[in-house]
Protein backbone atom coordinates (compact mmCIF):
# COMPACT_ATOMS: atom_id res chain seq x y z
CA UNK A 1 8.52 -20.45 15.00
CA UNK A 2 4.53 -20.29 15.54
CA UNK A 3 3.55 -17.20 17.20
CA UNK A 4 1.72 -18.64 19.75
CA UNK A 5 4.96 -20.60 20.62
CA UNK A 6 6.86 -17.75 20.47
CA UNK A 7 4.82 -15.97 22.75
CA UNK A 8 4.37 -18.65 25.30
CA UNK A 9 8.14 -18.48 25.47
CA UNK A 10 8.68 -14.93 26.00
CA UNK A 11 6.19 -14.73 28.41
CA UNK A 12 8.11 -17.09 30.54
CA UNK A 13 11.24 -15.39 30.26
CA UNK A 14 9.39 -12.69 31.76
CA UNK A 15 7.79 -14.21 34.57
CA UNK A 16 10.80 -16.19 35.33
CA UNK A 17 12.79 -13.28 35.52
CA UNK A 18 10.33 -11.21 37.34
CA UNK A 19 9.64 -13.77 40.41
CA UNK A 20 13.96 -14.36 40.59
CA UNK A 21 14.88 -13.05 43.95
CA UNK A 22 17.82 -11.15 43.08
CA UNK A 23 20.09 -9.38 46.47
CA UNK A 24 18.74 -6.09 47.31
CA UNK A 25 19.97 -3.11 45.39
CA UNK A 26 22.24 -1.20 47.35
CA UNK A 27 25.76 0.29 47.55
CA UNK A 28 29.07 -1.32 46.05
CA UNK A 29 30.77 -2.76 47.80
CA UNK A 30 34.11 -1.39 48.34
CA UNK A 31 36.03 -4.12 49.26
CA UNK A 32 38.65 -5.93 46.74
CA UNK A 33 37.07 -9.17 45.01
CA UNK A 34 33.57 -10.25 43.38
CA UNK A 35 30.59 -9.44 44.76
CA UNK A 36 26.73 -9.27 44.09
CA UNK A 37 24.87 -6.09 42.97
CA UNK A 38 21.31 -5.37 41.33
CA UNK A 39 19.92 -2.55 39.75
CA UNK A 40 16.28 -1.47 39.76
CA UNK A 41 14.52 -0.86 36.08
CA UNK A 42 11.27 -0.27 37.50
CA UNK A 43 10.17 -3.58 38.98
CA UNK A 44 12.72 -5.48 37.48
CA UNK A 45 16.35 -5.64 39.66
CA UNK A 46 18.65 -6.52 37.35
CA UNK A 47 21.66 -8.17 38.63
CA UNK A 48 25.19 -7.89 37.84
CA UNK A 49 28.87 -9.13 39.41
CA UNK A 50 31.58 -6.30 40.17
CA UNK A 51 34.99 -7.13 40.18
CA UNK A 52 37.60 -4.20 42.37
CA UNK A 53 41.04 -4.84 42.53
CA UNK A 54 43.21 -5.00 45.25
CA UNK A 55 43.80 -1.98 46.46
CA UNK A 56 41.10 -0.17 45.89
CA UNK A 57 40.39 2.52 48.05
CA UNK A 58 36.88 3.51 48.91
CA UNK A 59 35.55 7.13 46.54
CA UNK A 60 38.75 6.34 44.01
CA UNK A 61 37.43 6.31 40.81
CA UNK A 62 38.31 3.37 38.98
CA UNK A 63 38.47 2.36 34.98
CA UNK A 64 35.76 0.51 34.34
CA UNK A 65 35.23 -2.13 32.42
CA UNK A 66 31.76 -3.58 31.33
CA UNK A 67 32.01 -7.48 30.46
CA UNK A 68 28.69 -8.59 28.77
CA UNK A 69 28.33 -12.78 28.67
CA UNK A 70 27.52 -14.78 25.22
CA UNK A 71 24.18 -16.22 24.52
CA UNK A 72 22.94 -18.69 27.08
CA UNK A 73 25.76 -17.70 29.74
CA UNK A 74 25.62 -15.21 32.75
CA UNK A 75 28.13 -13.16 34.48
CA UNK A 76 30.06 -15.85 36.08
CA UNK A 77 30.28 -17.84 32.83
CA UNK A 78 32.39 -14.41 31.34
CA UNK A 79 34.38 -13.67 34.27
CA UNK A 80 35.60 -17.05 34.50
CA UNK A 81 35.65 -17.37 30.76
CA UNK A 82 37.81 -14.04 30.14
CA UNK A 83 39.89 -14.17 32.92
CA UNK A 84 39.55 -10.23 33.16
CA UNK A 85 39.73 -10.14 36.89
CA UNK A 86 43.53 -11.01 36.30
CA UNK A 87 44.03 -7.85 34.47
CA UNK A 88 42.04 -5.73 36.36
CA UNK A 89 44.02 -6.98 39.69
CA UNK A 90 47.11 -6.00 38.17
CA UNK A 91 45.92 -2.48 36.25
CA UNK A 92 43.84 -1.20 38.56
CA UNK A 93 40.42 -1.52 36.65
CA UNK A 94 36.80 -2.14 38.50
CA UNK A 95 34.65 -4.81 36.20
CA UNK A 96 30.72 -5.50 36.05
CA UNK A 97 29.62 -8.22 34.54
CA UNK A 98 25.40 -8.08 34.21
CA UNK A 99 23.21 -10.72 33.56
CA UNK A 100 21.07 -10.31 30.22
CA UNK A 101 17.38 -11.46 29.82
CA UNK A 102 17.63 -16.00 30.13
CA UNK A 103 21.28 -15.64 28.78
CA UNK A 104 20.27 -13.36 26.08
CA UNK A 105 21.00 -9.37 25.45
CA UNK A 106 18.67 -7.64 22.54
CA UNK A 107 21.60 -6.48 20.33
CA UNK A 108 19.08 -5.50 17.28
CA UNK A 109 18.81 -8.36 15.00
CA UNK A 110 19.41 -10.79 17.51
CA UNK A 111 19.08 -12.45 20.24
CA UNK A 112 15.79 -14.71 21.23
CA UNK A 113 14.70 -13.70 24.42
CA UNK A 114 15.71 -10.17 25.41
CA UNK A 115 14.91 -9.36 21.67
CA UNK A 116 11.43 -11.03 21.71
CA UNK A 117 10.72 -9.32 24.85
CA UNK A 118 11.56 -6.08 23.73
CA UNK A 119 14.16 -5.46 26.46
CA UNK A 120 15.56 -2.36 26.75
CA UNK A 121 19.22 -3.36 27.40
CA UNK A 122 20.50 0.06 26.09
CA UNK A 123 18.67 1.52 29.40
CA UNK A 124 20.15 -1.30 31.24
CA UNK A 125 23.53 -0.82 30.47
CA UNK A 126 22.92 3.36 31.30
CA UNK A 127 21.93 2.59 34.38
CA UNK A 128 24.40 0.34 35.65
CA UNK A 129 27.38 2.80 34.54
CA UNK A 130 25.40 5.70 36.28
CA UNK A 131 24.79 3.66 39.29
CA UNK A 132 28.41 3.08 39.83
CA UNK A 133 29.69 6.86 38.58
CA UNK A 134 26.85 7.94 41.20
CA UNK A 135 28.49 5.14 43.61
CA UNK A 136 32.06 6.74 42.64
CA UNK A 137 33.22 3.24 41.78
CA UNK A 138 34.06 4.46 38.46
CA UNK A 139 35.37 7.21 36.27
CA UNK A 140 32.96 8.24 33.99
CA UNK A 141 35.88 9.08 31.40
CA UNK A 142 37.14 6.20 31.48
CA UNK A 143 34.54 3.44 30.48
CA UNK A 144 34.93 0.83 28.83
CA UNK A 145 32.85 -2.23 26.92
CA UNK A 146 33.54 -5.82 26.22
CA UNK A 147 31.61 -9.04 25.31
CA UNK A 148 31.97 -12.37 23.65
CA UNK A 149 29.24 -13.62 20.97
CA UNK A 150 25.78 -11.89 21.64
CA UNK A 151 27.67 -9.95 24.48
CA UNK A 152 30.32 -8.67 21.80
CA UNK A 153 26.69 -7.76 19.77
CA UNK A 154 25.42 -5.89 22.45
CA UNK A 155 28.87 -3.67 22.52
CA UNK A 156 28.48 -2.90 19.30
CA UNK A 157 24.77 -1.55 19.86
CA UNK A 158 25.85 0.58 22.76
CA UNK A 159 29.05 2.14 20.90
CA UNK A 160 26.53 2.89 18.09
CA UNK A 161 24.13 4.43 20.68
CA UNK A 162 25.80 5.78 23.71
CA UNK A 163 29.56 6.74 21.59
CA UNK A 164 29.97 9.53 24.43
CA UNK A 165 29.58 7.00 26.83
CA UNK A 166 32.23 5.21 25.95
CA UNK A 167 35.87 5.68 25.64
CA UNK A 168 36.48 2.11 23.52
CA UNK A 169 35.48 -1.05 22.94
CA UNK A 170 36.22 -4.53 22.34
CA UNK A 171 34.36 -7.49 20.79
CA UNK A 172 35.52 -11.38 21.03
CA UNK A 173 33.51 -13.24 18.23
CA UNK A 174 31.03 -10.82 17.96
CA UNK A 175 28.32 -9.27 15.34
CA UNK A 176 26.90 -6.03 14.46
CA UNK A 177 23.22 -6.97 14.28
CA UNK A 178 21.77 -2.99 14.10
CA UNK A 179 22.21 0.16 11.92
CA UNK A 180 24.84 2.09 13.30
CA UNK A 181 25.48 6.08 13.13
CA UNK A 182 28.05 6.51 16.22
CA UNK A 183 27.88 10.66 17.35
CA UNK A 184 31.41 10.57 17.78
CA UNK A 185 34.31 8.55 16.86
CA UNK A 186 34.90 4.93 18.59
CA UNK A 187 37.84 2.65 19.17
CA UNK A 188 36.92 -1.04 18.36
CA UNK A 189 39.71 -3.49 18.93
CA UNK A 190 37.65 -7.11 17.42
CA UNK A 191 38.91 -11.33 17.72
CA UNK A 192 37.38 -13.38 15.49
CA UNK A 193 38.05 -16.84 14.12
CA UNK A 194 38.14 -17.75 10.86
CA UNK A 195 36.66 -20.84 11.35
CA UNK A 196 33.51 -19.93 13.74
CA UNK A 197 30.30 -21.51 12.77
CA UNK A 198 28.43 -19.15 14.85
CA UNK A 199 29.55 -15.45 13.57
CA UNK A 200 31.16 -16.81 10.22
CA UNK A 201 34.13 -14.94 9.47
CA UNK A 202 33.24 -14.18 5.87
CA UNK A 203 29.99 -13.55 6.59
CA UNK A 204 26.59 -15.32 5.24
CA UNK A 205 23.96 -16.97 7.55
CA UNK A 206 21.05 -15.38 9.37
CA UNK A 207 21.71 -13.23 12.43
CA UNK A 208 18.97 -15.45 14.37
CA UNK A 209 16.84 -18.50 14.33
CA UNK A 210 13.87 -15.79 12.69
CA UNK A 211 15.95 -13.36 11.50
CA UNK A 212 16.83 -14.22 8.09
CA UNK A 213 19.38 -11.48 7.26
CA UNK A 214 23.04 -12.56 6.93
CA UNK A 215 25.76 -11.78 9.35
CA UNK A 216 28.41 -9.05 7.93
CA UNK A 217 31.62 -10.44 6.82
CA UNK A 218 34.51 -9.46 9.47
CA UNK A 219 36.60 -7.86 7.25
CA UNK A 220 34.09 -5.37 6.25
CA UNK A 221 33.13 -4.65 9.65
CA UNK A 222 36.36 -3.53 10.30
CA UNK A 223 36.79 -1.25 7.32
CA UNK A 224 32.81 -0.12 8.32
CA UNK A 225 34.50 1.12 11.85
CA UNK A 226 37.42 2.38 9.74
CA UNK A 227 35.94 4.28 7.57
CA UNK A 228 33.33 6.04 10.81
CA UNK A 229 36.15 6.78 12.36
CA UNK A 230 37.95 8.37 9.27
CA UNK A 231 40.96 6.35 9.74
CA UNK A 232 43.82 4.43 7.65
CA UNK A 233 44.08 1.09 6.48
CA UNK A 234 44.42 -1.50 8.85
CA UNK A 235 47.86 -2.11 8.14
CA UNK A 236 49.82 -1.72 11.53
CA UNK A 237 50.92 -4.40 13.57
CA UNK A 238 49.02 -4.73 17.12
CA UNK A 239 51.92 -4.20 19.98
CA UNK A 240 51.98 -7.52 22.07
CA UNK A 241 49.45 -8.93 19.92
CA UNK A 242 50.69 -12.02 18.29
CA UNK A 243 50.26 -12.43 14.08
CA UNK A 244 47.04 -11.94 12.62
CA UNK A 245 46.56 -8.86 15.04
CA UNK A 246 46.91 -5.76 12.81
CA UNK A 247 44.97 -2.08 13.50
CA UNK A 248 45.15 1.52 11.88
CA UNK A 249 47.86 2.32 13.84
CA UNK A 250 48.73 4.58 16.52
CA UNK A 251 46.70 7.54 17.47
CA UNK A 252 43.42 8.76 19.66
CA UNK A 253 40.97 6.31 18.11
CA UNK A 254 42.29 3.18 16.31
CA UNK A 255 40.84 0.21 15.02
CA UNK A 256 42.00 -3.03 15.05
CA UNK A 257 41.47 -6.47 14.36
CA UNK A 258 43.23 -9.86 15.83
CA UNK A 259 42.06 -12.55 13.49
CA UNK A 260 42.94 -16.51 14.86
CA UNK A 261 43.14 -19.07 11.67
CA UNK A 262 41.36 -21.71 12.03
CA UNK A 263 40.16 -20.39 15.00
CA UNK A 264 36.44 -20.96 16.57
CA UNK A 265 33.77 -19.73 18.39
CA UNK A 266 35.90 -18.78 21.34
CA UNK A 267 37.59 -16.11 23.52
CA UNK A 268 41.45 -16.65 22.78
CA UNK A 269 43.93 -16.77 25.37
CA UNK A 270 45.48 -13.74 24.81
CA UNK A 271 42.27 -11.50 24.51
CA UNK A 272 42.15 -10.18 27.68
CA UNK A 273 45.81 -8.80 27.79
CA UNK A 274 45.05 -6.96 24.59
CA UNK A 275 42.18 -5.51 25.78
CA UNK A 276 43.44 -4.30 28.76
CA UNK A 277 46.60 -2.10 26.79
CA UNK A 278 44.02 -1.04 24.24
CA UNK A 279 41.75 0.42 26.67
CA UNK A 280 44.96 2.08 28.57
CA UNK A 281 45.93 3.51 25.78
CA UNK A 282 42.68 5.30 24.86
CA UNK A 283 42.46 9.19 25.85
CA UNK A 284 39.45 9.88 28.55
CA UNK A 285 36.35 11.17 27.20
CA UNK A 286 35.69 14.54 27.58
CA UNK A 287 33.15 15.72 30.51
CA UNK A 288 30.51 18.09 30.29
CA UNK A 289 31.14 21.36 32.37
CA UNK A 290 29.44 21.08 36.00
């Protein structure tokens, strides 16, 4: 792509998120259901969607769960797409689902807007989980990461970034598009199908429409997280999960894989379910001393 095209196009990214009239930043809202929240980053209020379940009683601290959208979505897209407002009604988890830059979160390598722009979504994502610890929506022991496609990219960049921020993750057809050094151990519990033509399962392609550096082959994704994490083979059946789902097996941190033959570029039916027991079962993070 030209420059000048290029830079035409993130400058209206900018603008048009700059002159969006988001609702006013403010307090959650404690009520049960979805409703509409934005966080200041300077001039910029970013939105987002939180989910609280039934139930929920104002200063609880909640599980949280952060849902990012794919490329060219937004929050509702996800939270309709995922279905994770089903789990977290019946297991007691609060979910926010932000909005990236046009659709886009800057994962690294990828994606077009928010990476052109330079966006810090790293900050972004800091911010929001502060905001709601701050808020006490949520337990900052117990939080959690999700996202599908350039979402499940932008997981990945915060475990490698913020891994004491973060008690586990889990990516639906999703890429590592940055050099990772976690500080601490992560859980990664990954879907992928074998025949997706947007994160190829074996790997190959370019990470983005100027980025020509191949995507990393699944299967050695999952034995890069393995072998971070100092782990076993993944060699243990996934409880619940259905066949193709197999991890390193019980224990604090565990990583594990649910692979869909044949499958697409697509959140499976059964993803959410899995990703609510694998985030049960993960031990809170420890807290500094106050």
């Amino acid at each position: 792509m030209k420059i000048a095209v290029r830079a035409a196009m993130i400058v209206a990214a900018v603008l048009a998120a700059f002159i969006a009239h988001p609702l006013p930043a403010g307090a959650a809202q404690d009520a049960p259901g979805t409703t509409e929240h934005t966080v200041a980053m300077g001039d910029w209020n970013r939105p987002y969607l939180l989910h609280l379940p039934p139930g929920a009683k104002p200063g609880a601290r909640l599980p949280l769960i952060v849902a990012l959208h794919g490329g060219l979505n937004d929050a509702a897209y996800v939270e309709d797409q995922s279905g994770l407002d089903k789990v977290a009604d019946q297991d007691g988890y609060a979910v926010a689902y932000p909005d990236g830059l046009l659709g886009t979160w800057n994962a690294g390598a990828c994606c077009w807007f928010a990476r052109w722009a330079g966006v810090d979504d790293v900050g972004f994502l800091d911010r929001l989980i502060d905001t709601l610890v701050k808020q006490g929506v949520a337990d900052p022991a117990r939080v959690f990461m999700t996202g599908f496609s350039n979402g499940g990219g932008m997981a990945y960049r915060y475990a490698c970034e913020r891994a004491d921020k973060v008690a586990g993750i889990a990516v639906v057809s999703g890429a590592l598009a940055i050099g990772c050094t976690p500080k601490r151990p992560v859980s990664v519990l990954a879907f992928h199908g074998t025949w997706d033509p947007s994160v190829p399962y074996t790997g190959g392609g370019n990470m983005d429409a100027d980025v020509h550096f191949p995507f990393i082959g699944v299967q050695l994704l999952m034995e890069f997280w393995r072998w971070v994490d100092k782990l076993p083979a993944l060699s243990w059946p996934v409880p619940d999960g259905p066949e193709g789902c197999v991890g390193t097996g019980p224990g604090a941190v565990e990583v594990a894989l649910c692979t869909k033959q044949q499958g697409g570029h697509e959140w499976p039916d059964y993803a959410s379910k899995l990703i609510g027991e694998f985030f049960a079962s993960r031990p809170s993070l420890p807290q500094p001393a106050t």
